[in-house]
Protein backbone atom coordinates (compact mmCIF):
# COMPACT_ATOMS: atom_id res chain seq x y z
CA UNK A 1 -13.49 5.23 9.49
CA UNK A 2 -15.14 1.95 9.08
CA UNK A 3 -17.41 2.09 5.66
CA UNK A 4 -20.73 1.94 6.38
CA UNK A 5 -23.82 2.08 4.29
CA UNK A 6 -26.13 5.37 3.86
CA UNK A 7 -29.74 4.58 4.10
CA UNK A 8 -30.58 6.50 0.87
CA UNK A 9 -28.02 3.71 -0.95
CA UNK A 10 -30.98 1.34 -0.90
CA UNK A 11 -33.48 3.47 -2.63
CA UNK A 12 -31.06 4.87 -5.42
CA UNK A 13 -31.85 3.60 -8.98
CA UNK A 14 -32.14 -0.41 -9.88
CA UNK A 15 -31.81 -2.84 -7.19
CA UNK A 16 -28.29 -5.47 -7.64
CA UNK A 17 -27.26 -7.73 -5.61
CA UNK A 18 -24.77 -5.79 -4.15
CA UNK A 19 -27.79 -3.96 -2.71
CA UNK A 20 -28.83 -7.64 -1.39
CA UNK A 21 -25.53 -8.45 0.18
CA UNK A 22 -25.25 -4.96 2.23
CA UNK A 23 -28.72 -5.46 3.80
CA UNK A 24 -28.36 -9.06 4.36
CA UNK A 25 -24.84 -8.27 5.96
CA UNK A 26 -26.52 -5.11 7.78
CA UNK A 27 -29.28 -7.12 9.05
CA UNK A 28 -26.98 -9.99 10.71
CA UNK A 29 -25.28 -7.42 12.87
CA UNK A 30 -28.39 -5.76 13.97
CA UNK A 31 -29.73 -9.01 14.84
CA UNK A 32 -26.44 -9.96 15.93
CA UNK A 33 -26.76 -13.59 14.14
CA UNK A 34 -25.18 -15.55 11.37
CA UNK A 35 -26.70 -16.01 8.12
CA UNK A 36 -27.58 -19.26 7.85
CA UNK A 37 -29.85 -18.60 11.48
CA UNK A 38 -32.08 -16.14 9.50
CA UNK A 39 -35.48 -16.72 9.00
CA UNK A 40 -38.20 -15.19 6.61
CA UNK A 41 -39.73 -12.97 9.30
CA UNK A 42 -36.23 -11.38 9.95
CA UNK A 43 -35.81 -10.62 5.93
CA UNK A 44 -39.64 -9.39 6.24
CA UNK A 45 -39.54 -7.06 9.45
CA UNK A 46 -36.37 -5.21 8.39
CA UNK A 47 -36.36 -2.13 6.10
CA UNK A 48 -33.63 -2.69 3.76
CA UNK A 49 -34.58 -6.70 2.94
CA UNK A 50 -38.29 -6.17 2.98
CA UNK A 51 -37.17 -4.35 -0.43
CA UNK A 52 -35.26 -7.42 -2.35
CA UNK A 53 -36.78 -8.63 -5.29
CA UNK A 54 -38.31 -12.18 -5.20
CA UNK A 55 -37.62 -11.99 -1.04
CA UNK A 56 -36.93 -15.42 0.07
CA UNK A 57 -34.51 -17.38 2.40
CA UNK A 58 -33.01 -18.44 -0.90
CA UNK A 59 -31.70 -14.81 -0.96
CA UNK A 60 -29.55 -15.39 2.01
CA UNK A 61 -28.38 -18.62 0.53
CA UNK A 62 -27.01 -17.04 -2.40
CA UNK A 63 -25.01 -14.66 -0.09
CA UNK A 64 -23.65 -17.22 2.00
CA UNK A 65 -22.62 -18.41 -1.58
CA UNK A 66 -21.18 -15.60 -3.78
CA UNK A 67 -19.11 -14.91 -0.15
CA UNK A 68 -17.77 -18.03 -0.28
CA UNK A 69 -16.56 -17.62 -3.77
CA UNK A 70 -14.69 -14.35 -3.01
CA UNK A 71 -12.94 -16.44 -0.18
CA UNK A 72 -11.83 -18.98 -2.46
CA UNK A 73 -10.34 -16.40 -5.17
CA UNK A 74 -8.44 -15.09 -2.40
CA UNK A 75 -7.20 -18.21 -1.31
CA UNK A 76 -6.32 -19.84 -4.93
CA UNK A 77 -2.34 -19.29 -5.59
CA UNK A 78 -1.47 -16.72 -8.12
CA UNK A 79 1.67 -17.91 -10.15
CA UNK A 80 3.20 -17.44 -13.66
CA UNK A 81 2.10 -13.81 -13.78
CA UNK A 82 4.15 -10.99 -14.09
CA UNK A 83 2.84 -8.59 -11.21
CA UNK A 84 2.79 -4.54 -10.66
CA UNK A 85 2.25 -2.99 -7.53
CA UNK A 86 1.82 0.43 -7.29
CA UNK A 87 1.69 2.44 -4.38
CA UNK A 88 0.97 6.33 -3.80
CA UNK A 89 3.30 6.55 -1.34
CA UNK A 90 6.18 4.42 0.32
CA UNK A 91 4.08 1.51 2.79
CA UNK A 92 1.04 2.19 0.90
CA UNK A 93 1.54 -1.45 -0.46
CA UNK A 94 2.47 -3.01 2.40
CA UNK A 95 -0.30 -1.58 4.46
CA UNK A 96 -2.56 -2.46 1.70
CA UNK A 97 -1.84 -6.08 0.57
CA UNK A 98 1.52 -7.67 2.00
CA UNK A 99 -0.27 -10.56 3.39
CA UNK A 100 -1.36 -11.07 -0.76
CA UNK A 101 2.47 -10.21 -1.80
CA UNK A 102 3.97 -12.79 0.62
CA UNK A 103 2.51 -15.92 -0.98
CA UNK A 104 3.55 -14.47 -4.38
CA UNK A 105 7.05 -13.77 -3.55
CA UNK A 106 7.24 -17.69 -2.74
CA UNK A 107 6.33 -18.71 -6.20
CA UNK A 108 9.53 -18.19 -8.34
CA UNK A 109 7.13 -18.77 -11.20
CA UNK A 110 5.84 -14.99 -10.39
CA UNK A 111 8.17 -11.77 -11.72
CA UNK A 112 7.01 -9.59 -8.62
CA UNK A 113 7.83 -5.56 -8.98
CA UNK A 114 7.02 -2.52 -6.87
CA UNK A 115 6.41 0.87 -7.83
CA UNK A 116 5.91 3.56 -5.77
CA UNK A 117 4.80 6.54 -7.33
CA UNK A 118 5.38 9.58 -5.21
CA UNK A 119 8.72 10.80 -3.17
CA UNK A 120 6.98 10.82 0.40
CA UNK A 121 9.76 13.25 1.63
CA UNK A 122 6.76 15.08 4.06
CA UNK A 123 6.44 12.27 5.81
CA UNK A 124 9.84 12.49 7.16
CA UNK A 125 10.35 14.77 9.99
CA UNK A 126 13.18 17.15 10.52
CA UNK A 127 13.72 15.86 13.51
CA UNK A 128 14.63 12.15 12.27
CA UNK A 129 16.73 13.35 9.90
CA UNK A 130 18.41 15.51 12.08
CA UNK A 131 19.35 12.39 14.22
CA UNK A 132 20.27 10.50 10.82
CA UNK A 133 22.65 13.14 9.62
CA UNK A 134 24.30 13.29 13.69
CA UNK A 135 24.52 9.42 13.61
CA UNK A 136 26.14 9.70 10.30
CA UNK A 137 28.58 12.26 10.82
CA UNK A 138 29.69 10.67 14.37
CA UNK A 139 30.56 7.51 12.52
CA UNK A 140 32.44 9.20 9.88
CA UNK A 141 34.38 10.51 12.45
CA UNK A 142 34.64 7.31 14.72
CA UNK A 143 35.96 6.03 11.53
CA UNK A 144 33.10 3.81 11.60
CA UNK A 145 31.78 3.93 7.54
CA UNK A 146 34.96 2.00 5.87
CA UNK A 147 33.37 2.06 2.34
CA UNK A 148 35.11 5.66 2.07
CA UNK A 149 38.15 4.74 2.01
CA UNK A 150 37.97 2.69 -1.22
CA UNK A 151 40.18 5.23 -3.59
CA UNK A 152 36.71 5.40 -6.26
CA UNK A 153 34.38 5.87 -3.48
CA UNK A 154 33.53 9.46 -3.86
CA UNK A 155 33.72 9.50 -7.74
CA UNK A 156 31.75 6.28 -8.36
CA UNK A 157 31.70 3.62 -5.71
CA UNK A 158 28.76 5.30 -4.20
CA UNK A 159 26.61 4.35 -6.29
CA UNK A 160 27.34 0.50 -5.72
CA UNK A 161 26.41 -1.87 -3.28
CA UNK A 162 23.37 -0.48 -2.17
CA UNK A 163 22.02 -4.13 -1.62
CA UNK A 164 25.17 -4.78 0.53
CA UNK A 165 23.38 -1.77 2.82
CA UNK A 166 19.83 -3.57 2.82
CA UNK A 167 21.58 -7.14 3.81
CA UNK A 168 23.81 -5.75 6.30
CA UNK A 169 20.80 -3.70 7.69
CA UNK A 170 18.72 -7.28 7.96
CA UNK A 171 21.56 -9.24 8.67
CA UNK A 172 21.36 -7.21 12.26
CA UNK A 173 17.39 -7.51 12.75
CA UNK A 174 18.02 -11.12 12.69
CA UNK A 175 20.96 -10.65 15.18
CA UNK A 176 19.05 -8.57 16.84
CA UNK A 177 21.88 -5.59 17.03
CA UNK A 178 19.90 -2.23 16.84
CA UNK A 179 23.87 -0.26 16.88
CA UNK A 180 24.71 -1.86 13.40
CA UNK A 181 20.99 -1.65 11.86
CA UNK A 182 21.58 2.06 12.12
CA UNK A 183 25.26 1.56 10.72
CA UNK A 184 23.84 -0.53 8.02
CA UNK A 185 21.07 2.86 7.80
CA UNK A 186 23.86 5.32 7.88
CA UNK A 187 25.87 3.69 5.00
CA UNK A 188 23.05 4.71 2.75
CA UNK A 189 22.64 7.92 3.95
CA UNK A 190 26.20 8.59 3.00
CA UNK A 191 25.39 7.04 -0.34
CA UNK A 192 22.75 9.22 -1.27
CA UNK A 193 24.37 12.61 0.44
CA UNK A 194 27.23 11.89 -1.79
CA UNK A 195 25.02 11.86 -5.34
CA UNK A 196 23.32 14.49 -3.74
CA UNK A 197 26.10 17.15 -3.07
CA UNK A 198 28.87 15.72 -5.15
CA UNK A 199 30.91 15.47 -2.12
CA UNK A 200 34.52 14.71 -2.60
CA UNK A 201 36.03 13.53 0.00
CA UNK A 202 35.54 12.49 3.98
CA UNK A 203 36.13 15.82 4.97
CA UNK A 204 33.82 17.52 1.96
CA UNK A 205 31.18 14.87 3.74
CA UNK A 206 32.34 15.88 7.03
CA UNK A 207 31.65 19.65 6.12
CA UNK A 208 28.41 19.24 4.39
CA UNK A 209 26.31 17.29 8.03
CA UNK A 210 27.52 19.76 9.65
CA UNK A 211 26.19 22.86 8.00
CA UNK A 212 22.95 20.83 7.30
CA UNK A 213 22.84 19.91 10.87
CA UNK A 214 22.84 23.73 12.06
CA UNK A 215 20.36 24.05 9.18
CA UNK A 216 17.94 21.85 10.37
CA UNK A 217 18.38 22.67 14.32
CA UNK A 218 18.02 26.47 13.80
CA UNK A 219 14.54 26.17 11.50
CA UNK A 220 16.03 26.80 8.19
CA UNK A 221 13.16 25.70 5.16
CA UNK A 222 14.39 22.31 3.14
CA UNK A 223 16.26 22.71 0.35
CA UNK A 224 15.23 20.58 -2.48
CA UNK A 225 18.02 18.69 -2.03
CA UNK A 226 17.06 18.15 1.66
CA UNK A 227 13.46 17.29 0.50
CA UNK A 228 15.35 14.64 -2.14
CA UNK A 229 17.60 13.15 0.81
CA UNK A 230 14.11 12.57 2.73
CA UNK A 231 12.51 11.14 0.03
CA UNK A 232 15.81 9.19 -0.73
CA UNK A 233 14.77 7.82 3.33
CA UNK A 234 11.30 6.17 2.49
CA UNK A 235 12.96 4.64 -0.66
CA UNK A 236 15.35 2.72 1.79
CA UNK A 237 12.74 1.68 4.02
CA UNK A 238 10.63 0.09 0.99
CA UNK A 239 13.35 -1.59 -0.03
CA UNK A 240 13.92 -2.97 3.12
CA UNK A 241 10.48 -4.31 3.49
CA UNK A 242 10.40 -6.13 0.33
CA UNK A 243 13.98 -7.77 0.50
CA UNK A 244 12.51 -9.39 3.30
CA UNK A 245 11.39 -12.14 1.19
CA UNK A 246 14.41 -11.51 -1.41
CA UNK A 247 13.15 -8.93 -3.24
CA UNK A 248 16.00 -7.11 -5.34
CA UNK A 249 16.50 -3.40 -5.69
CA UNK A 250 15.96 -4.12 -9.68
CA UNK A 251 12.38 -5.01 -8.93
CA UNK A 252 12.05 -1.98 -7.00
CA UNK A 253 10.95 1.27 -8.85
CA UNK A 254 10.90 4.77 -7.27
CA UNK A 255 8.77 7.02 -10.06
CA UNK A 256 8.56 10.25 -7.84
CA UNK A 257 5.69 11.88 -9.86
CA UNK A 258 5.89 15.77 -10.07
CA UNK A 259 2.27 15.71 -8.71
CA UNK A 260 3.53 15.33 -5.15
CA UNK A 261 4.99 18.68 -5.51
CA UNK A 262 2.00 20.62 -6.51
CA UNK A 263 -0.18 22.49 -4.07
CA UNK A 264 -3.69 21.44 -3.82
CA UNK A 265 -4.93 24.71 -6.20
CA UNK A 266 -2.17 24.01 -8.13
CA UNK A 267 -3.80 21.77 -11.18
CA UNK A 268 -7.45 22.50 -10.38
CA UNK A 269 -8.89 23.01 -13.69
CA UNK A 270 -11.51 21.09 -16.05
CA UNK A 271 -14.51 22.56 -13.93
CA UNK A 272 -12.64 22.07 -10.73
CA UNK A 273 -11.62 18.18 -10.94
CA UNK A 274 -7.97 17.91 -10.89
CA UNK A 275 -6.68 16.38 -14.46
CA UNK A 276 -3.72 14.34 -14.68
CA UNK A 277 -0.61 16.23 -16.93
CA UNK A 278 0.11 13.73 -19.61
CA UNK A 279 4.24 14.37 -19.89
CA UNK A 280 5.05 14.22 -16.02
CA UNK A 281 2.34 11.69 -14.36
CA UNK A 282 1.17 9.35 -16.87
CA UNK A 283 4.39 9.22 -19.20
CA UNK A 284 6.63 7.51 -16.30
CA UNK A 285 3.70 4.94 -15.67
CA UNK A 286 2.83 4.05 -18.86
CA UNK A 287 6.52 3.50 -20.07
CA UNK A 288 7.08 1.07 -17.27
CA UNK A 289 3.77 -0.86 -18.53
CA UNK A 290 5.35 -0.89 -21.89
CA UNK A 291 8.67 -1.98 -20.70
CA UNK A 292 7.67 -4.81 -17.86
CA UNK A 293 4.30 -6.00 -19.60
CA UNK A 294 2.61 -6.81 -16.38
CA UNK A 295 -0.40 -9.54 -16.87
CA UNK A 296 -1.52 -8.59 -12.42
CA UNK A 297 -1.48 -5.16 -11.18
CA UNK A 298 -2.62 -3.57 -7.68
CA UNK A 299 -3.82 0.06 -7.51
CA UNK A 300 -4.53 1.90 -4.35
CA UNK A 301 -8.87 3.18 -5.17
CA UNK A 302 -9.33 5.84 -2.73
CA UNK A 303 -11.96 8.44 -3.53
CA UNK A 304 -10.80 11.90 -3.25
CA UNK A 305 -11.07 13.35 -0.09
CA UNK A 306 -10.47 9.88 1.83
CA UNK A 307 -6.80 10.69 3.02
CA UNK A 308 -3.97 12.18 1.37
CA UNK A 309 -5.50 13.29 -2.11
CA UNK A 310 -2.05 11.96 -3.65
CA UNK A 311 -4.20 8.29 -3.11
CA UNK A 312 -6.62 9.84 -5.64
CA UNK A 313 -4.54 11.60 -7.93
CA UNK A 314 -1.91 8.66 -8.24
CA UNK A 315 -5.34 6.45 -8.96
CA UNK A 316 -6.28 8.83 -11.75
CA UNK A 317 -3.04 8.78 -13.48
CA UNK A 318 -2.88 4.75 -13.69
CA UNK A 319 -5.65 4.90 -14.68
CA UNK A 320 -5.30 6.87 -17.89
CA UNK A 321 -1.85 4.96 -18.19
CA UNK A 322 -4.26 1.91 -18.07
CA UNK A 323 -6.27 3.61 -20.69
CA UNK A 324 -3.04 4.73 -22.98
CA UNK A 325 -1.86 1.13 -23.14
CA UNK A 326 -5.07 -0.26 -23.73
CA UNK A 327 -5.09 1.58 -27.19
CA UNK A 328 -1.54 -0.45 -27.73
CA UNK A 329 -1.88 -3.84 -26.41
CA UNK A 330 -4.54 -6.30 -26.16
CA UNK A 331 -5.46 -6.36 -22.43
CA UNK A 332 -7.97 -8.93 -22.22
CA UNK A 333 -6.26 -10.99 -19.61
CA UNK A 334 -4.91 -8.03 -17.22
CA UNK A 335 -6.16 -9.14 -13.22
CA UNK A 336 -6.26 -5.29 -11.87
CA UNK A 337 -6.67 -5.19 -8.00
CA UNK A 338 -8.13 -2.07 -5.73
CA UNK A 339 -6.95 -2.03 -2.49
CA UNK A 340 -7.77 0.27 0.10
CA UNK A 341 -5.04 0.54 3.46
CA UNK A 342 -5.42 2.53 6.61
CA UNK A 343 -7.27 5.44 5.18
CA UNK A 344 -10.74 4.17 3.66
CA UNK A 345 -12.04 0.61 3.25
CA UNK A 346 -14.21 -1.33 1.49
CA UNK A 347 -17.86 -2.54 2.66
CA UNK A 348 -17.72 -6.16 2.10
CA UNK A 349 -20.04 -6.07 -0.47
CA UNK A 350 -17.69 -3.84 -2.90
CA UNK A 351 -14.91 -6.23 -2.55
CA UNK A 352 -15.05 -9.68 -4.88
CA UNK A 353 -11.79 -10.81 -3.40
CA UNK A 354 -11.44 -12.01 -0.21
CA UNK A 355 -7.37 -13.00 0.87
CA UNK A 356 -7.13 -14.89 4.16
CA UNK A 357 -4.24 -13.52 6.96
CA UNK A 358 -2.77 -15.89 8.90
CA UNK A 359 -1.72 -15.01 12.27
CA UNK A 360 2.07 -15.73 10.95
CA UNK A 361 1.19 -13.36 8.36
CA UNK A 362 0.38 -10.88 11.28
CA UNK A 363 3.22 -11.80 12.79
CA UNK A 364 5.26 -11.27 9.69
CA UNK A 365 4.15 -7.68 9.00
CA UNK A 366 3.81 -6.42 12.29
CA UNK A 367 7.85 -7.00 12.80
CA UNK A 368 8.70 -5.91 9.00
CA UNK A 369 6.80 -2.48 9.41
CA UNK A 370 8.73 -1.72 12.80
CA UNK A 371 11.93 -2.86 11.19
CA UNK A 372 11.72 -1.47 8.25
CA UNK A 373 9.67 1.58 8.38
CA UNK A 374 11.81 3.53 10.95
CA UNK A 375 9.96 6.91 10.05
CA UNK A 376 6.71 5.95 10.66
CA UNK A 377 6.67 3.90 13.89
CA UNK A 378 5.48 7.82 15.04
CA UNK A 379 3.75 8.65 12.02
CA UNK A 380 4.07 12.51 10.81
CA UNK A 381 0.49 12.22 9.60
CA UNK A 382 -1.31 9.69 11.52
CA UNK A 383 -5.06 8.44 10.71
CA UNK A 384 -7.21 10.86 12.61
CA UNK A 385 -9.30 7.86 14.34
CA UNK A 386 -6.26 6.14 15.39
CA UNK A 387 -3.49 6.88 17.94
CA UNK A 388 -0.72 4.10 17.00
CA UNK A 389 1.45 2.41 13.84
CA UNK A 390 -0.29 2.31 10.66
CA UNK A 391 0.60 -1.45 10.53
CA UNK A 392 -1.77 -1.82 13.76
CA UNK A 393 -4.51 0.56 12.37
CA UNK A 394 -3.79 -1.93 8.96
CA UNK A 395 -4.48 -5.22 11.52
CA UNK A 396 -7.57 -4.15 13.52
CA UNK A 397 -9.17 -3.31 9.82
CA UNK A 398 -8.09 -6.91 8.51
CA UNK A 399 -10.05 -8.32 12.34
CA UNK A 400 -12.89 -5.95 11.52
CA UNK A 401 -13.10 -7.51 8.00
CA UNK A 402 -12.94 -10.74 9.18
CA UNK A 403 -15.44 -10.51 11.75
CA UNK A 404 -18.36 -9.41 9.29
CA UNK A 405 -17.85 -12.53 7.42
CA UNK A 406 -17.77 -14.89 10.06
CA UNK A 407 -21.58 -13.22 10.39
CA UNK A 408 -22.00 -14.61 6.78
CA UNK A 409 -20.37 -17.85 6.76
CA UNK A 410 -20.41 -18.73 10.83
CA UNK A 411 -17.61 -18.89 12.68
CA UNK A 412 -17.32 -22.49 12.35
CA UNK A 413 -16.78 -22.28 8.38
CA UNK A 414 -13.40 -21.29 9.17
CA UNK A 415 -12.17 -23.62 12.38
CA UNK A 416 -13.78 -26.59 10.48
CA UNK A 417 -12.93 -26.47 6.94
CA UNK A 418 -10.34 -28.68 5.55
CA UNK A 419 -8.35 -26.48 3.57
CA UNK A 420 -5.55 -25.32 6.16
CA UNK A 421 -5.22 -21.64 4.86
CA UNK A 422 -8.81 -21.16 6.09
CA UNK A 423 -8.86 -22.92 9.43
CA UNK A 424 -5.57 -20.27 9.94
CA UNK A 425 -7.65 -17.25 9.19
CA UNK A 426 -7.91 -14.64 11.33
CA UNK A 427 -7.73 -11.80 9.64
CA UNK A 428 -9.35 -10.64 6.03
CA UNK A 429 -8.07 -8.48 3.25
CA UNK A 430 -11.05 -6.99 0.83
CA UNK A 431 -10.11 -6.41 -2.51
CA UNK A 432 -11.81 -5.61 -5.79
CA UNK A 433 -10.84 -7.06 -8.93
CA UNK A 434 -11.40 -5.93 -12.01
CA UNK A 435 -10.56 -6.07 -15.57
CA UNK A 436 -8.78 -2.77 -17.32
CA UNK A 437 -11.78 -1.93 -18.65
CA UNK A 438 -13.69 -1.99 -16.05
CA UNK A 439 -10.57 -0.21 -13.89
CA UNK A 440 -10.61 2.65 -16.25
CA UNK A 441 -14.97 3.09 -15.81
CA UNK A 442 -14.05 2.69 -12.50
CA UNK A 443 -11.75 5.78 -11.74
CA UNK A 444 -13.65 7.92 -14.45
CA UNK A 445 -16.53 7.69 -12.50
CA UNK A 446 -15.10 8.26 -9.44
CA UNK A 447 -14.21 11.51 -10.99
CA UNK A 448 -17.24 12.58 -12.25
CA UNK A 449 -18.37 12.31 -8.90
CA UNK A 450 -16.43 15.14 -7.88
């Protein structure tokens, strides 16, 4: 799952020094030696540096060099911006980049919002909800869920308070009281059954679990309100992993594209390459560019084909949101970052930002995801080449990263150096930024490839 580097890369068109960095990279783990220990004969005797221009140990010097500079964008605070993160699908962020997010949720200079694109209702089982509806409907009963019996509850208080359900819910990881985390869980699965089915009253509630409860045990397909309550699930758990740093349910946007509903024949057209409808996926995007006017944005880059083809889709329609506002707005300054998660990653040498992870960032995430993401401790669609949480898949990818550039810059670079960010490294997260511009070249030619 790792990227690696076809031999036929190397003798396609001009040469670029991205071409330099892979076989200078490739050669050191071959060899199994840092840079710096390289000498000409090495460059010489191997196939892929034998073919740099101008070969020289000077080459290898200005690869130690341009890696450093990626580490030190990584490592430079962003603040002042106003910053978009998109995701595909609920924990594609955090996968992604929450090590990056964390140190700009401390900055009250930054205006940080998430949006996640897609419902992700098929990555809930039946089975979990089943369990969430039981839980729900024993504590109704147990007269466990007081919120009901506020006399506007079931006309309008349901719709309040939902941050009261996220606080309550973290109040009891800190407490470390699993029984009221699932109250806390429950509340807002009331909440949302209530908008859902107009419910009326404790009884009307009462009614409702229990016919979807025989639903669900006996096999009967979702309804598309069951498929909303699902979706309506992964929305909680984002917004749990973000208020972990004080993140507020304003900052929080849920677009659920209609692409997510479309089969994968569905929108085939244009010669085959699946386009984009203008009204339903790139409306909703661009009106949210218009509206928060964000000067840093993260996009998930993942060609099609390299897991769930919402990834690519969700890329494509940014992207022509991207291009929409362009034609508006002067975007000369927007930062635009690809990230890549648990599904594909980047070779070091496609990456021009390097952020450093701490092992209290590892610490940080590893408990957040198993907190927060309660439907995906088991995943419903786990990474083929991995049998485990995405958020451990997401860790061994950040050691693997960090590992090939300890090749470049020695291990020593990092236990040494004086800033304190880098002597905490241990982990590495590769991504590529790029201007909107060059974001928009980017994803067109990642469809033309198809």
């Amino acid at each position: 799952m790792f990227n690696k580097t076809a031999p036929s890369y190397f003798d396609e068109g001009s040469w670029t020094f991205e071409k330099t960095e892979r076989a200078v990279l490739g050669l050191c783990k071959i060899l199994d030696r840092y840079a710096h220990k390289l000498t000409l004969d090495d460059l010489q005797n191997d196939s892929r540096c034998a073919k740099i221009p101008n070969l020289g140990l000077h080459v290898v010097q200005q690869v130690i060099a341009d890696t450093e500079a990626k580490l030190w964008r990584g490592v430079k605070p962003i603040e002042n911006e106003v910053i978009y993160h998109t995701g595909p699908h609920h924990d594609d962020i955090m996968l992604g980049i929450m090590p990056f997010i964390n140190r700009q949720l401390r900055s009250p200079s930054n205006q940080v919002h998430f949006a996640i694109m897609t419902s992700g209702y098929h990555s809930v089982t039946d089975e979990f909800l089943l369990k969430a509806l039981e839980d729900t409907l024993n504590l109704l009963k147990q007269g466990q869920i007081q919120m009901v019996n506020y006399p506007d509850y079931f006309e309008r208080g349901y719709r309040f308070k939902q941050e009261k359900d996220i606080h309550h819910y973290l109040d009891n990881v800190a407490r470390k009281n699993p029984e009221e985390m699932r109250r806390g869980f429950c509340h807002r699965i009331l909440r949302d059954a209530v908008g859902l089915w107009q419910l009326k009253s404790v009884e009307d509630a009462e009614a409702r679990f229990r016919e979807e409860i025989e639903n669900l045990k006996n096999g009967v397909e979702n309804s598309d309100e069951i498929q909303k309550l699902k979706g309506e699930i992964r929305e909680f758990e984002e917004e749990l992993v973000w208020a972990y740093t004080g993140t507020s349910l304003s900052h929080i946007h849920h677009l659920r594209l209609g692409l997510y509903n479309d089969g994968e024949s569905a929108l085939r057209q244009d010669q085959g390459a699946w386009v984009p409808n203008r009204e339903r996926d790139i409306e909703p995007i661009l009106n949210q560019l218009r509206e928060l006017k964000p000067t840093v944005m993260t996009v998930a880059i993942d060609y099609e084909g390299l897991g769930p083809n919402t990834h690519y889709k969700v890329m494509l329609s940014i992207a022509e949101a991207v291009k929409f506002w362009s034609e508006e707005t002067n975007l000369m300054d927007l930062r635009i970052f690809g990230y890549r998660n648990v599904w594909s990653t980047f070779h070091p040498a496609e990456a021009n930002f390097y952020v450093p992870v701490s092992l209290n960032a590892f610490a940080v995430f590893e408990k957040a995801f198993k907190d927060s993401y309660l439907t995906q401790v088991k995943a419903e669609f786990p990474n083929p080449d991995f049998d485990g949480p995405f958020s451990e898949l997401a860790e061994k990818i950040w050691v693997k990263q960090y590992k090939d550039i300890q090749f470049v810059l020695g291990k020593n670079f990092f236990y040494e150096h004086k800033h304190p960010l880098i002597r905490a490294t241990h982990g590495l997260l590769f991504l590529k930024q790029m201007t909107a511009a060059e974001f928009v070249a980017f994803a067109d030619a990642m469809k033309n490839k198809m």
